[in-house]
Each structure stands twice: as structure tokens, then as C-alpha cells.
N, C-alpha and C. Protein backbone atom coordinates (compact mmCIF):
# COMPACT_ATOMS: atom_id res chain seq x y z
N UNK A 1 -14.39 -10.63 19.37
CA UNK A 1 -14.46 -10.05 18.04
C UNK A 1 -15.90 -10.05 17.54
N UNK A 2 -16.37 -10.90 17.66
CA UNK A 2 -18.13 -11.49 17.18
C UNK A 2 -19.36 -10.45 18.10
N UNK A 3 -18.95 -10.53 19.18
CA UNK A 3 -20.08 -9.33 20.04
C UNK A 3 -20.15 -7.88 19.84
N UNK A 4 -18.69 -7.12 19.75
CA UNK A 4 -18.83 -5.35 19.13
C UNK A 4 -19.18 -5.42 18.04
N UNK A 5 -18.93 -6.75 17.05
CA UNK A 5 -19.59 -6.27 15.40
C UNK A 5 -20.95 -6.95 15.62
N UNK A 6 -21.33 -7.77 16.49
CA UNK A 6 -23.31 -8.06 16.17
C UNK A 6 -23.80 -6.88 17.26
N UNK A 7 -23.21 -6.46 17.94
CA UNK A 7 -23.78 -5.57 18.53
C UNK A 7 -23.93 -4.04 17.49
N UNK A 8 -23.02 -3.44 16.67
CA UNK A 8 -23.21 -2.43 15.87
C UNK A 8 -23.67 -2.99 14.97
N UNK A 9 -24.16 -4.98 14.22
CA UNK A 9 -24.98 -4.67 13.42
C UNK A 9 -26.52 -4.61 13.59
N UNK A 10 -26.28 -4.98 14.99
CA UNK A 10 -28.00 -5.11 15.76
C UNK A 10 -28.48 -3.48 15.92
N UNK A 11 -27.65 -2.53 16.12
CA UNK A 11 -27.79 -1.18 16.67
C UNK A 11 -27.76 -0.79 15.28
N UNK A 12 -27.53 -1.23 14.06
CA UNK A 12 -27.47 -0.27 12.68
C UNK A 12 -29.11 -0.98 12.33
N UNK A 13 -29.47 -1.66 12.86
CA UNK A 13 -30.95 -2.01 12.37
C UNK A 13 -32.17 -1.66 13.08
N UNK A 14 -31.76 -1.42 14.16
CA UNK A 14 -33.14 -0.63 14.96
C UNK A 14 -33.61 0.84 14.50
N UNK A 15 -34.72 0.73 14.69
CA UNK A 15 -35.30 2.15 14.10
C UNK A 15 -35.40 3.29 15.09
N UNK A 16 -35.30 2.91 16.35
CA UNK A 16 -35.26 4.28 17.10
C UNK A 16 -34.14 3.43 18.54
N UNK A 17 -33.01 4.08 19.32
CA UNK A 17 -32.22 3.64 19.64
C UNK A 17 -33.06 2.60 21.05
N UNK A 18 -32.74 1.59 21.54
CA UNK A 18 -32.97 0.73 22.33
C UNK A 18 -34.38 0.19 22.26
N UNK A 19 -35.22 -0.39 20.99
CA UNK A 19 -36.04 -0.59 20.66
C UNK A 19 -35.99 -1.60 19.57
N UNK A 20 -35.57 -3.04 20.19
CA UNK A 20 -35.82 -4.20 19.54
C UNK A 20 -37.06 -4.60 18.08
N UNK A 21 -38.24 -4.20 18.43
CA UNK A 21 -39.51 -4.44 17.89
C UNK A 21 -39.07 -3.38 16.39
N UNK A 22 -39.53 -4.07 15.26
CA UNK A 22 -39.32 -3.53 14.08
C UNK A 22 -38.45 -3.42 13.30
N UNK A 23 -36.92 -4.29 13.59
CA UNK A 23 -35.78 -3.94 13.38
C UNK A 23 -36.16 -3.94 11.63
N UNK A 24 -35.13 -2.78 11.09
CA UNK A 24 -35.36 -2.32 9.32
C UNK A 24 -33.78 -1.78 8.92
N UNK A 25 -33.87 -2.18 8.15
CA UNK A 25 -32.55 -1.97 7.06
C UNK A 25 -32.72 -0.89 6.45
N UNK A 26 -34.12 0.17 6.64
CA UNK A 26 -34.15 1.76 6.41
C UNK A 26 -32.63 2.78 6.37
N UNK A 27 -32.17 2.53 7.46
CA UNK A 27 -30.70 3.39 7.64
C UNK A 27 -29.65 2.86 6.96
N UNK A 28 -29.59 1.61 6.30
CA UNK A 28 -28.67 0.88 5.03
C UNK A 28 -29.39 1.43 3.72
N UNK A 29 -30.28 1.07 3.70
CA UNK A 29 -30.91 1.94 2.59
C UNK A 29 -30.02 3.32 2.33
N UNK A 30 -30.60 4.03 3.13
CA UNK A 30 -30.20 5.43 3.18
C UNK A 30 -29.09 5.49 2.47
N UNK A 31 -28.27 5.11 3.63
CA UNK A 31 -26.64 5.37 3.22
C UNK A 31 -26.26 4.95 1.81
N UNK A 32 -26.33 3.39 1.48
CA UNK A 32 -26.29 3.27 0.23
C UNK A 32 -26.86 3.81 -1.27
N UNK A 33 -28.16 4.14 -0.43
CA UNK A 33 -28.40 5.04 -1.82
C UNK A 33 -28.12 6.52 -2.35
N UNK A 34 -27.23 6.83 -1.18
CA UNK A 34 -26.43 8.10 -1.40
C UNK A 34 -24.95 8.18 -2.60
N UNK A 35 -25.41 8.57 -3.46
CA UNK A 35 -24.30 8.63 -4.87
C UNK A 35 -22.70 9.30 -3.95
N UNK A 36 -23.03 10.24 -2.84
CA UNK A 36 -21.30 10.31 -2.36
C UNK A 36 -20.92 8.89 -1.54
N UNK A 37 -21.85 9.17 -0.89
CA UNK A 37 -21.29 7.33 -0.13
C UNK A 37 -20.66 6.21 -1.69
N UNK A 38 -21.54 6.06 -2.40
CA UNK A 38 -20.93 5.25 -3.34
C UNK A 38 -19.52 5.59 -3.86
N UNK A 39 -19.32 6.86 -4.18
CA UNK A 39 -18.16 7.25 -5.06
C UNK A 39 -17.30 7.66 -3.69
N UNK A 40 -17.64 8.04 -2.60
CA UNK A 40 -16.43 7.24 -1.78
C UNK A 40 -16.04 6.37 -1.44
N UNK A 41 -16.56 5.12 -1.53
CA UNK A 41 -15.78 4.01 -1.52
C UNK A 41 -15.32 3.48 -2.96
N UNK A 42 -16.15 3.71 -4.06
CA UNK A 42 -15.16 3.56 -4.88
C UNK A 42 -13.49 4.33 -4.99
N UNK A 43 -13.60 5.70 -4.77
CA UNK A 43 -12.64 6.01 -4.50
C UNK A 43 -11.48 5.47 -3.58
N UNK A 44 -12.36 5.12 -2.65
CA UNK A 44 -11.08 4.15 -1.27
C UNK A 44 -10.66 3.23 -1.78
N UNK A 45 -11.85 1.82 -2.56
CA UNK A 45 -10.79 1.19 -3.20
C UNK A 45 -10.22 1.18 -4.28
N UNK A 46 -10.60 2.14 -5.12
CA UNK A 46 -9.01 2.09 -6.12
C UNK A 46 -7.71 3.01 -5.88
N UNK A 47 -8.08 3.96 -4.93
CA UNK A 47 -6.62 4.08 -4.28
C UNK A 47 -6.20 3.28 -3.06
N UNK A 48 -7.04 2.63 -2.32
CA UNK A 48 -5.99 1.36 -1.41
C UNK A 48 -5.44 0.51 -2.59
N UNK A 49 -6.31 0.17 -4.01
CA UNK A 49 -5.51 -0.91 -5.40
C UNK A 49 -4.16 -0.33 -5.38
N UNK A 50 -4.50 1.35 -5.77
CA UNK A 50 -2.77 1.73 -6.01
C UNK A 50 -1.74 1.62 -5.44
N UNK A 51 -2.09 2.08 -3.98
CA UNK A 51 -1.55 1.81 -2.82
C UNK A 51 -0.45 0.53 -2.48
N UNK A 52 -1.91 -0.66 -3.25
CA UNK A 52 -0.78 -1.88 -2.62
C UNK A 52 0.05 -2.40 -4.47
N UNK A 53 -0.53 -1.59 -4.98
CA UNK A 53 0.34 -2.09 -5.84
C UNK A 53 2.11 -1.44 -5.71
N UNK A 54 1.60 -0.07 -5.57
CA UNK A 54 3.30 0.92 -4.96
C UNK A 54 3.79 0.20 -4.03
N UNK A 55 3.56 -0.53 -2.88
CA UNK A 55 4.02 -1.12 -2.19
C UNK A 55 4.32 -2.43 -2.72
N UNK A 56 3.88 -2.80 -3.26
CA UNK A 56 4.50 -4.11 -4.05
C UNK A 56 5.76 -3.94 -4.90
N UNK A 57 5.22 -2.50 -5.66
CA UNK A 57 6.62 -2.77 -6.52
C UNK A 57 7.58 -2.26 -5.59
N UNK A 58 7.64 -1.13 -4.97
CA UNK A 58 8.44 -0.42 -3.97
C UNK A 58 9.29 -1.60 -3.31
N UNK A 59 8.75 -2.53 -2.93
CA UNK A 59 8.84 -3.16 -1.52
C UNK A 59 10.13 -3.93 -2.46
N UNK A 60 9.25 -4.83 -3.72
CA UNK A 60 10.51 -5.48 -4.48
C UNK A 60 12.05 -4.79 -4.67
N UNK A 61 11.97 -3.24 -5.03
CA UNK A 61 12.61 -2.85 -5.77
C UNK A 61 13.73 -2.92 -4.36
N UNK A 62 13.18 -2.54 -2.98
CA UNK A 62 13.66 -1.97 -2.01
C UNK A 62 14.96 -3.35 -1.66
N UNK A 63 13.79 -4.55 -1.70
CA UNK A 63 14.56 -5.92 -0.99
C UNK A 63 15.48 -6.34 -2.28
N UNK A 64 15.52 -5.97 -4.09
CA UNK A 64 16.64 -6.44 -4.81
C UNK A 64 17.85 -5.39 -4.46
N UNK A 65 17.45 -4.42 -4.01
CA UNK A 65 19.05 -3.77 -3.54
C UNK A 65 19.30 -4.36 -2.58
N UNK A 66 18.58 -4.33 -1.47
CA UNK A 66 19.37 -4.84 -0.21
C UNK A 66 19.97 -6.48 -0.14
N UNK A 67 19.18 -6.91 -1.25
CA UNK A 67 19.59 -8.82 -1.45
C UNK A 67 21.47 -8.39 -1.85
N UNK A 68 21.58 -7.39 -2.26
CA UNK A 68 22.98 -6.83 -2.79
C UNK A 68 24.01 -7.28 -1.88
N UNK A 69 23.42 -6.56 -0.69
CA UNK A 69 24.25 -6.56 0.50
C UNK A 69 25.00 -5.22 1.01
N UNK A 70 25.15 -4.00 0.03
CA UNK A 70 25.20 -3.15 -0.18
C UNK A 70 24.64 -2.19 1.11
N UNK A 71 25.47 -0.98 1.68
CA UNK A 71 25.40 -0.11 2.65
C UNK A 71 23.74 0.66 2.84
N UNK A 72 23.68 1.32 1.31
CA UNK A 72 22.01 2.06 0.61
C UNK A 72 21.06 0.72 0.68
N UNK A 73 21.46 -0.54 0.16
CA UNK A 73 20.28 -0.97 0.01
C UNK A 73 19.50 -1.79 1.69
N UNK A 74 20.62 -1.84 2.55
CA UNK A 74 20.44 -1.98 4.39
C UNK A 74 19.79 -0.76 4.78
N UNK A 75 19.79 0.38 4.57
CA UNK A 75 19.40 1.80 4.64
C UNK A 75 18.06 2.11 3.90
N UNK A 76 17.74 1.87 2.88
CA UNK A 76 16.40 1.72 2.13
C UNK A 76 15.64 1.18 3.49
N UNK A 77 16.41 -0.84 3.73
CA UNK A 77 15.30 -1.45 4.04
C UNK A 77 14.60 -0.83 5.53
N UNK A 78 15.71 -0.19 6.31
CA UNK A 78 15.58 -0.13 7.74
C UNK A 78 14.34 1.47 6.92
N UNK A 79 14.66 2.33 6.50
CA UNK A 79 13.83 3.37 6.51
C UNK A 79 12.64 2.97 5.63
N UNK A 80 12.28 1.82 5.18
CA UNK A 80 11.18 1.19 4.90
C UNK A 80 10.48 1.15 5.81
N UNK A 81 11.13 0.37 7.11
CA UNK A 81 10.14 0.22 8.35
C UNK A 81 9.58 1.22 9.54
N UNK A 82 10.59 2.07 9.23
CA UNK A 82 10.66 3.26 9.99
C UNK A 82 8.58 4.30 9.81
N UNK A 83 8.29 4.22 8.84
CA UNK A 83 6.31 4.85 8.84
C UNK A 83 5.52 3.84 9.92
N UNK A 84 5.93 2.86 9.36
CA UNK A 84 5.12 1.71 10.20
C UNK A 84 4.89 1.47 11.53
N UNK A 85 6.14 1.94 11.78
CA UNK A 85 6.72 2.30 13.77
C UNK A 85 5.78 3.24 14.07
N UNK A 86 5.77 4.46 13.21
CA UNK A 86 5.56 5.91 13.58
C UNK A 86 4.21 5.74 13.98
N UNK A 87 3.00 6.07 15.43
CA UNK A 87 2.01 6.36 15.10
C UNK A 87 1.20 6.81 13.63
N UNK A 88 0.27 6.46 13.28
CA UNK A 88 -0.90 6.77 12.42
C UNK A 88 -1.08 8.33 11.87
N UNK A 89 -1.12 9.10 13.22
CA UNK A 89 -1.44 10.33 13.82
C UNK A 89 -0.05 11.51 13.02
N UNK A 90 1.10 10.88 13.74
CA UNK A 90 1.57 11.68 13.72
C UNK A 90 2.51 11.56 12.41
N UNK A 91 2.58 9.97 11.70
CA UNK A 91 3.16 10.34 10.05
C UNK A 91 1.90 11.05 9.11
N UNK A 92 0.79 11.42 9.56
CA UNK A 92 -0.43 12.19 9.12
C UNK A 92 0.22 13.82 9.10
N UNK A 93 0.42 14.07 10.02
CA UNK A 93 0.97 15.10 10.32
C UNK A 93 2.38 15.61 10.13
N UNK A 94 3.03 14.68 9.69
CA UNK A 94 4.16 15.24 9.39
C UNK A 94 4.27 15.32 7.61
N UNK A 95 3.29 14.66 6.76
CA UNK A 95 3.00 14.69 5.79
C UNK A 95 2.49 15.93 5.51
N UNK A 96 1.14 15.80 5.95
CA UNK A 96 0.50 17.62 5.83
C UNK A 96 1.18 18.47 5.88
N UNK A 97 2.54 18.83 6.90
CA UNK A 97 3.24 20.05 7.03
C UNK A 97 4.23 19.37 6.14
N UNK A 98 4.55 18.58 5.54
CA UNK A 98 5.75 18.52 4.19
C UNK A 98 5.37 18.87 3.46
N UNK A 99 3.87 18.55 2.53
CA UNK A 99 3.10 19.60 1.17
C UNK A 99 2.05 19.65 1.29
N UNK A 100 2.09 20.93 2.78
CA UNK A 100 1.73 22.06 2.84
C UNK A 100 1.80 23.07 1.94
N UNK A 101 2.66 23.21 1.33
CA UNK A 101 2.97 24.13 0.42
C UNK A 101 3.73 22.97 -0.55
N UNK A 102 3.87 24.33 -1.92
CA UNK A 102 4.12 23.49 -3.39
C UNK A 102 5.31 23.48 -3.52
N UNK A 103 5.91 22.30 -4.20
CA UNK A 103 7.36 22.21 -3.74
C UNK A 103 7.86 22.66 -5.51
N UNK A 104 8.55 23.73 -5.76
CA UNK A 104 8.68 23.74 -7.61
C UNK A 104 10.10 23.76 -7.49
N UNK A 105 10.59 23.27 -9.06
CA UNK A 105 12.08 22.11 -9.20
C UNK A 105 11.71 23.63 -10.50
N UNK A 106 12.44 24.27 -11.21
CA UNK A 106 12.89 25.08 -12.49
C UNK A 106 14.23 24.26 -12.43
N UNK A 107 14.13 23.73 -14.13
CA UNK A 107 15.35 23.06 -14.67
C UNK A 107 15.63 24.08 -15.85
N UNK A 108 16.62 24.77 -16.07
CA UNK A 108 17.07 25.21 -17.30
C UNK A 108 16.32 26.44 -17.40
N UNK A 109 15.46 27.26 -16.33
CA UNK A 109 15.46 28.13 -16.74
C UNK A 109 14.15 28.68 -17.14
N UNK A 110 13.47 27.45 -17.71
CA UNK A 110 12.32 27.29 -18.89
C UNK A 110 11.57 26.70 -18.47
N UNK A 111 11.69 25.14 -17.56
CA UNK A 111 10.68 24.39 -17.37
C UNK A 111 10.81 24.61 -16.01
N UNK A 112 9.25 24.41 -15.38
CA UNK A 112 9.27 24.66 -13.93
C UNK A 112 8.25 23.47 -13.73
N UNK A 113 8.76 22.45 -12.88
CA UNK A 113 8.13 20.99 -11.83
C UNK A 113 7.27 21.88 -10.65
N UNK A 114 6.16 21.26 -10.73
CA UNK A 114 5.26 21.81 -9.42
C UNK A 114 4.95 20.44 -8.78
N UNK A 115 5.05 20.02 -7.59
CA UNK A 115 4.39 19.38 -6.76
C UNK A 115 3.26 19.59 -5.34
N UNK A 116 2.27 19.48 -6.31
CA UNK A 116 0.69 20.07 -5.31
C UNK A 116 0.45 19.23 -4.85
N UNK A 117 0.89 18.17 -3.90
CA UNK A 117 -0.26 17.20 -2.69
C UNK A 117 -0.66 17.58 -2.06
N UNK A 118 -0.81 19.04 -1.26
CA UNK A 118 -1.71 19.40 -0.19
C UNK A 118 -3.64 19.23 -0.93
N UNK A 119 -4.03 18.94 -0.08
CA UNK A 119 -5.52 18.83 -0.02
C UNK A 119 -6.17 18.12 -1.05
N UNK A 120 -5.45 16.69 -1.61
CA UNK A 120 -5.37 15.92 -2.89
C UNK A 120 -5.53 14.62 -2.38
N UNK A 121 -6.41 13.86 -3.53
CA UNK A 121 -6.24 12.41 -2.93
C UNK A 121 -4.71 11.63 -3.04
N UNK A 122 -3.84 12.35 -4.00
CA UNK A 122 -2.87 12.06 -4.32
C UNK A 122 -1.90 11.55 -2.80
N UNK A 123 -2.06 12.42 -1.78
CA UNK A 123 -1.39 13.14 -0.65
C UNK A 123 -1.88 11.79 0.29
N UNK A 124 -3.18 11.12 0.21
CA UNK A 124 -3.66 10.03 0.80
C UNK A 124 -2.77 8.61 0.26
N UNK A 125 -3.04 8.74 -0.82
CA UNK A 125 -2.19 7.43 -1.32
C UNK A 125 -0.75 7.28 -1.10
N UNK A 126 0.09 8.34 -1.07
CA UNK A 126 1.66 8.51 -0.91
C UNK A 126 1.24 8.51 0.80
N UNK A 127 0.61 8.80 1.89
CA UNK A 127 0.28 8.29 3.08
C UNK A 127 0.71 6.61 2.93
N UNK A 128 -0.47 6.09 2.33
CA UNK A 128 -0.87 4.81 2.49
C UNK A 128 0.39 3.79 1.71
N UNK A 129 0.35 4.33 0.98
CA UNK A 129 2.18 3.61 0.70
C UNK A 129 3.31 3.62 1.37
N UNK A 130 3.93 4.59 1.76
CA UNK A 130 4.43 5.00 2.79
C UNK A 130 4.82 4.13 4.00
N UNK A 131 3.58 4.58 4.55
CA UNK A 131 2.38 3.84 5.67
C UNK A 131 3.10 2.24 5.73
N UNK A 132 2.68 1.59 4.39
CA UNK A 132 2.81 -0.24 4.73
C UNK A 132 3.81 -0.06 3.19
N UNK A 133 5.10 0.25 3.20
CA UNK A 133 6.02 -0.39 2.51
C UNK A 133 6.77 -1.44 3.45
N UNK A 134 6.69 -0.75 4.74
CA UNK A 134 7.30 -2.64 5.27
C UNK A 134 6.73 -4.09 4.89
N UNK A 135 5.38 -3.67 4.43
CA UNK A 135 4.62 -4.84 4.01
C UNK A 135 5.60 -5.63 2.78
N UNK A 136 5.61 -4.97 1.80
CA UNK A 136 6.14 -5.39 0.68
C UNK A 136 7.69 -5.40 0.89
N UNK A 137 8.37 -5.02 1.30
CA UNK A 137 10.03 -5.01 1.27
C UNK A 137 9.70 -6.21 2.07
N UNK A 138 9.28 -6.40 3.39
CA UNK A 138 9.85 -7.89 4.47
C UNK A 138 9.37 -8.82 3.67
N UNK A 139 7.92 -9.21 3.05
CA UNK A 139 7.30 -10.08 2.11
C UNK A 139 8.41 -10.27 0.75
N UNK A 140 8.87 -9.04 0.19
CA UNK A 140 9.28 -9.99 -0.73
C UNK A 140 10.87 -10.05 -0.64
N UNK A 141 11.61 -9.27 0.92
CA UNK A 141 12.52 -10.24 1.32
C UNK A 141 12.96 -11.83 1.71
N UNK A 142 11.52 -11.77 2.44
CA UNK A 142 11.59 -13.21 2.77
C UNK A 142 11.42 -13.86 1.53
N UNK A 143 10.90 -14.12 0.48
CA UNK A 143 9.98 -14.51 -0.48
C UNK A 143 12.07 -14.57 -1.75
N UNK A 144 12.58 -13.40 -1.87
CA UNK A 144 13.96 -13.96 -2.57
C UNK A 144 14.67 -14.38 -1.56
N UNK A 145 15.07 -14.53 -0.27
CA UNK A 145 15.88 -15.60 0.83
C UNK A 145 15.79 -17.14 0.29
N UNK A 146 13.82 -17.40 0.05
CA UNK A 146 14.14 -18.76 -0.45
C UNK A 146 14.24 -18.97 -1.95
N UNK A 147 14.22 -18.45 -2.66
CA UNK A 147 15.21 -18.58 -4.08
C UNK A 147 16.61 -19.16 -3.95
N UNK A 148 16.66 -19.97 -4.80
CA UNK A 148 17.90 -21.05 -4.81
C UNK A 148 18.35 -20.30 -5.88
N UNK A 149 19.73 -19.48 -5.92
CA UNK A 149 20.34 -18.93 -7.05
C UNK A 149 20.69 -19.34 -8.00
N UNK A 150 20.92 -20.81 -8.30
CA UNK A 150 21.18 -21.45 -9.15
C UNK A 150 20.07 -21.47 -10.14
N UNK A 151 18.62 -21.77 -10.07
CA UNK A 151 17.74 -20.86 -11.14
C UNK A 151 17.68 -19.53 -12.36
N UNK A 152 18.19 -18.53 -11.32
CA UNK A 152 18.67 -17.82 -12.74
C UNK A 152 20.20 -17.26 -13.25
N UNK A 153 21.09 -18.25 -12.07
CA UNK A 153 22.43 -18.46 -12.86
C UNK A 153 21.87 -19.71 -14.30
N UNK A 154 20.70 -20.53 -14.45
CA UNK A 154 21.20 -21.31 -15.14
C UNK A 154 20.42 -20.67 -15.99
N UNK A 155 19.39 -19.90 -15.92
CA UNK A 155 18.97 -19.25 -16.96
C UNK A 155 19.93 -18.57 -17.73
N UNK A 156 20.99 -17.73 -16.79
CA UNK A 156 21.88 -16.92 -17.87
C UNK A 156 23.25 -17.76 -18.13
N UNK A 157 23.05 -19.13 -17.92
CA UNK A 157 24.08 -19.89 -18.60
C UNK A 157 23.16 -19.79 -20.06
N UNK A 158 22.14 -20.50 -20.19
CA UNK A 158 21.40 -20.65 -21.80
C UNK A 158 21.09 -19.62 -22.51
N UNK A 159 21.35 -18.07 -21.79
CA UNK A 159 21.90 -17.17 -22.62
C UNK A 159 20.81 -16.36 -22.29
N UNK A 160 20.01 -16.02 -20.97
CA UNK A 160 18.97 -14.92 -21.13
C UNK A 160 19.80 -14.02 -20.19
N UNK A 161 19.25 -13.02 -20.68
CA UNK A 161 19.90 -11.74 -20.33
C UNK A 161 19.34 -11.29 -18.81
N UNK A 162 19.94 -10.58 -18.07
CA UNK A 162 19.43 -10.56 -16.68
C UNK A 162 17.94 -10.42 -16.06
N UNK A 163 17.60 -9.62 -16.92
CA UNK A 163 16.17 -9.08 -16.98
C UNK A 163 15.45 -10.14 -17.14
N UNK A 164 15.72 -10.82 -18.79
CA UNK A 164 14.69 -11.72 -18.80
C UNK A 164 14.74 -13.05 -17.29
N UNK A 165 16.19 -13.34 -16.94
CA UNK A 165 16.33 -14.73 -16.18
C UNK A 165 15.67 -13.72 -14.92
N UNK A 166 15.66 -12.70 -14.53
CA UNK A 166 14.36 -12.61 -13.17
C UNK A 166 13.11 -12.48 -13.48
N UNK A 167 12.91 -12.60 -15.18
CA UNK A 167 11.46 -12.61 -15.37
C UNK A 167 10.56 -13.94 -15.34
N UNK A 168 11.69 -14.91 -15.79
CA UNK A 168 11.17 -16.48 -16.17
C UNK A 168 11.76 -16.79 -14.96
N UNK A 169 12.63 -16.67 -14.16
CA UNK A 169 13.10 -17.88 -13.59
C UNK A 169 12.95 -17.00 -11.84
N UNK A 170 12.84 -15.73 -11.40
CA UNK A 170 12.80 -15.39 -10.12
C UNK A 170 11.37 -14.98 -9.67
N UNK A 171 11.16 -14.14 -11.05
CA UNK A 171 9.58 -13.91 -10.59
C UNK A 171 8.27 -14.81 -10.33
N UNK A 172 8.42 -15.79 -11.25
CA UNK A 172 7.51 -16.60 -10.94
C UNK A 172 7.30 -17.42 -9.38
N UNK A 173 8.61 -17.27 -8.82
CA UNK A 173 8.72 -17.84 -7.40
C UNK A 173 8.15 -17.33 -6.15
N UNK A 174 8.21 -15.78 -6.94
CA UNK A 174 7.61 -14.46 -5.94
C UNK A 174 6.20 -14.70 -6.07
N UNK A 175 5.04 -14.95 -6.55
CA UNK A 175 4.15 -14.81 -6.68
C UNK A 175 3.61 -15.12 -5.35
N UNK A 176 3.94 -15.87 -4.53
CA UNK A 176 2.82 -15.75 -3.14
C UNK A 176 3.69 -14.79 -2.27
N UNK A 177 4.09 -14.53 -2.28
CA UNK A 177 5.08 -13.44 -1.35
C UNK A 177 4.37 -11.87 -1.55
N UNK A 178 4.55 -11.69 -3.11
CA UNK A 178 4.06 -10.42 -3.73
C UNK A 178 2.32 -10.29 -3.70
N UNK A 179 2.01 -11.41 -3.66
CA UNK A 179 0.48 -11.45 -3.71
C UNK A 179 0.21 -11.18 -2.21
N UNK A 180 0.40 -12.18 -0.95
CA UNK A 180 0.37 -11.37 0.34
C UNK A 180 0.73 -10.28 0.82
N UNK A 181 1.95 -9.24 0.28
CA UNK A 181 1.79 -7.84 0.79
C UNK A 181 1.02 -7.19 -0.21
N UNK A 182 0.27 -7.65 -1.18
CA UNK A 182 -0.57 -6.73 -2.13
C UNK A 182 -1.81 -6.84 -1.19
N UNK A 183 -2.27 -7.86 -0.55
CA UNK A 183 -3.40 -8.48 0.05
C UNK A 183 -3.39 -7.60 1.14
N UNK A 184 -2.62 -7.87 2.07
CA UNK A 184 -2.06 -7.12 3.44
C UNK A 184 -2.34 -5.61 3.04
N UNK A 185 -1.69 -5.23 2.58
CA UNK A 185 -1.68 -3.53 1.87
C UNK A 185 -3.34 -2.87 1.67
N UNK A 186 -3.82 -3.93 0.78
CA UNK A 186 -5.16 -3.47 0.22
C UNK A 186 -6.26 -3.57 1.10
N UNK A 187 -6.21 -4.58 1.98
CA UNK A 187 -7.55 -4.82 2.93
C UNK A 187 -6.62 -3.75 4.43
N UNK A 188 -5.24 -3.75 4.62
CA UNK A 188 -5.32 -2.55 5.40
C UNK A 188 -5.40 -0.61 4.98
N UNK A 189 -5.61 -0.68 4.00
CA UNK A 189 -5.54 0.44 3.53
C UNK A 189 -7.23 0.69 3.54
């Protein structure tokens, strides 16, 4: 792991190729002081942020159905994992030719839904979610398995309503579960 990256950072510092003597940070310069280089990586990371945040919530929403036990929510989880399998390459490509063209929903007549992801950063991020929702569904499967149910049965013995007893009493348990596929998500994205 240590020799291809000191070797490309030894080769990003020489000034003319196989010529030790003079090594300069001229070609870092460069790059960095290019305003698109900058605003593309800002761009990368706040859509890998979005990215792992969709996969976070996705992933939750995916593993409280299937905690059900329920036919859809076994079916969610398995086609959760199903991008992840798929080469890189070719869920790239099967995206592009899905909106390729604009997909429009007319309700009533009057209002007409357009969906434009072709040639959008939008079209990257629904990739990259996609991409690693297994991250977040297996993370925060495993992550409610060890929840002891008796936590927010006793919450809604003292009278909180469902919502609140997975807010006080399940979510707080999730926090390293949900925080590693946010982590996972964001540094692979």
C-alpha cells in the first residue's frame, strides 16, 4: 500500500519525469490554484455529504420495515444489495439509459412532474446512493438486532407515543451503527 502512493507522491514532485535533483511542489501549486479544481472538489464533497446522508436515512428506513418481518420489507432489503453486486461500470450505464430522457407524470390534467437527471449532478448522487445503500440498511440492521425491545416497550408503557419512544429510547442506540455507514458512504463516495 505505502510504495504505489510514495511512488506517485515522489513522481508528482519531480520537475521533469525521471529526474530526482530539484524535486518542487510547482505541479501542486498549479493544480490547486486552479478555481475549477477547487469547486470540484467542493462539489464532490458535498454531494458524497448527501450521498451518505440518503443512505443513512434510506438504509434506516429500509432495515425498520424489514425488522417487521414482513414479505416488502425482506424484498427492500435483498434489492438494497443488489447495486453493490452490480459492477461500477455497468449500474453507470444502466442509469444513463434510464434518464436518458425526461420522465413527465401530468396529474389532473393541469400539473405536469418533469424528471431531468440526464447530464446533472443530481444523476451522480442518486448513482452514489444507490451505489452503497447496502452500507446503511446492513449497518443499521445489525445496529436494531442489538436493541433489547424492552427499551421502547417501556417507554410506551410511561406513555410516549411511538415516534417519540424511537426517538429517546432506539435512536440514541443507533448512533455508532448510523455514524459508520455515514463514514463508509462518504469517504467511499
Amino acid at each position: 500500500v505505502v510504495l504505489p502512493l510514495a511512488a506517485v507522491a515522489l513522481t508528482s514532485l519531480m520537475p521533469t519525469w525521471g529526474r530526482l535533483d530539484g524535486l518542487t511542489f510547482k505541479h501542486w501549486g498549479a493544480v490547486l490554484a486552479n478555481a475549477r479544481t477547487l469547486e470540484a472538489g467542493g462539489r464532490s464533497l458535498w454531494l458524497s455529504a448527501l450521498a451518505a446522508v440518503g443512505v443513512t436515512a434510506f438504509g434506516l428506513a429500509v432495515a425498520l420495515v424489514q425488522r417487521q418481518g414482513s414479505r416488502p420489507g425482506r424484498a427492500a432489503a435483498v434489492l438494497a444489495s443488489w447495486p453493490y453486486a452490480v459492477p461500477g461500470t455497468v449500474l453507470a450505464l444502466g442509469l444513463l439509459v434510464a434518464f436518458s430522457r425526461d420522465l413527465r407524470l401530468v396529474l389532473f390534467d393541469r400539473v405536469a412532474l418533469v424528471l431531468a437527471l440526464g447530464n446533472t449532478v443530481w444523476l451522480l448522487l442518486l448513482a452514489w446512493t444507490v451505489k452503497h445503500l447496502a452500507f446503511g440498511v446492513r449497518n443499521s440492521s445489525e445496529g436494531l438486532a442489538r436493541i433489547d425491545g424492552s427499551l421502547p416497550e417501556s417507554a410506551r408503557v410511561f406513555g410516549a407515543t411511538p415516534g417519540r419512544a424511537f426517538l429517546d429510547a432506539t435512536l440514541p442506540q443507533l448512533k455508532a451503527p448510523l455514524a459508520a455507514a455515514f463514514t463508509l458512504t462518504f469517504l467511499t463516495c
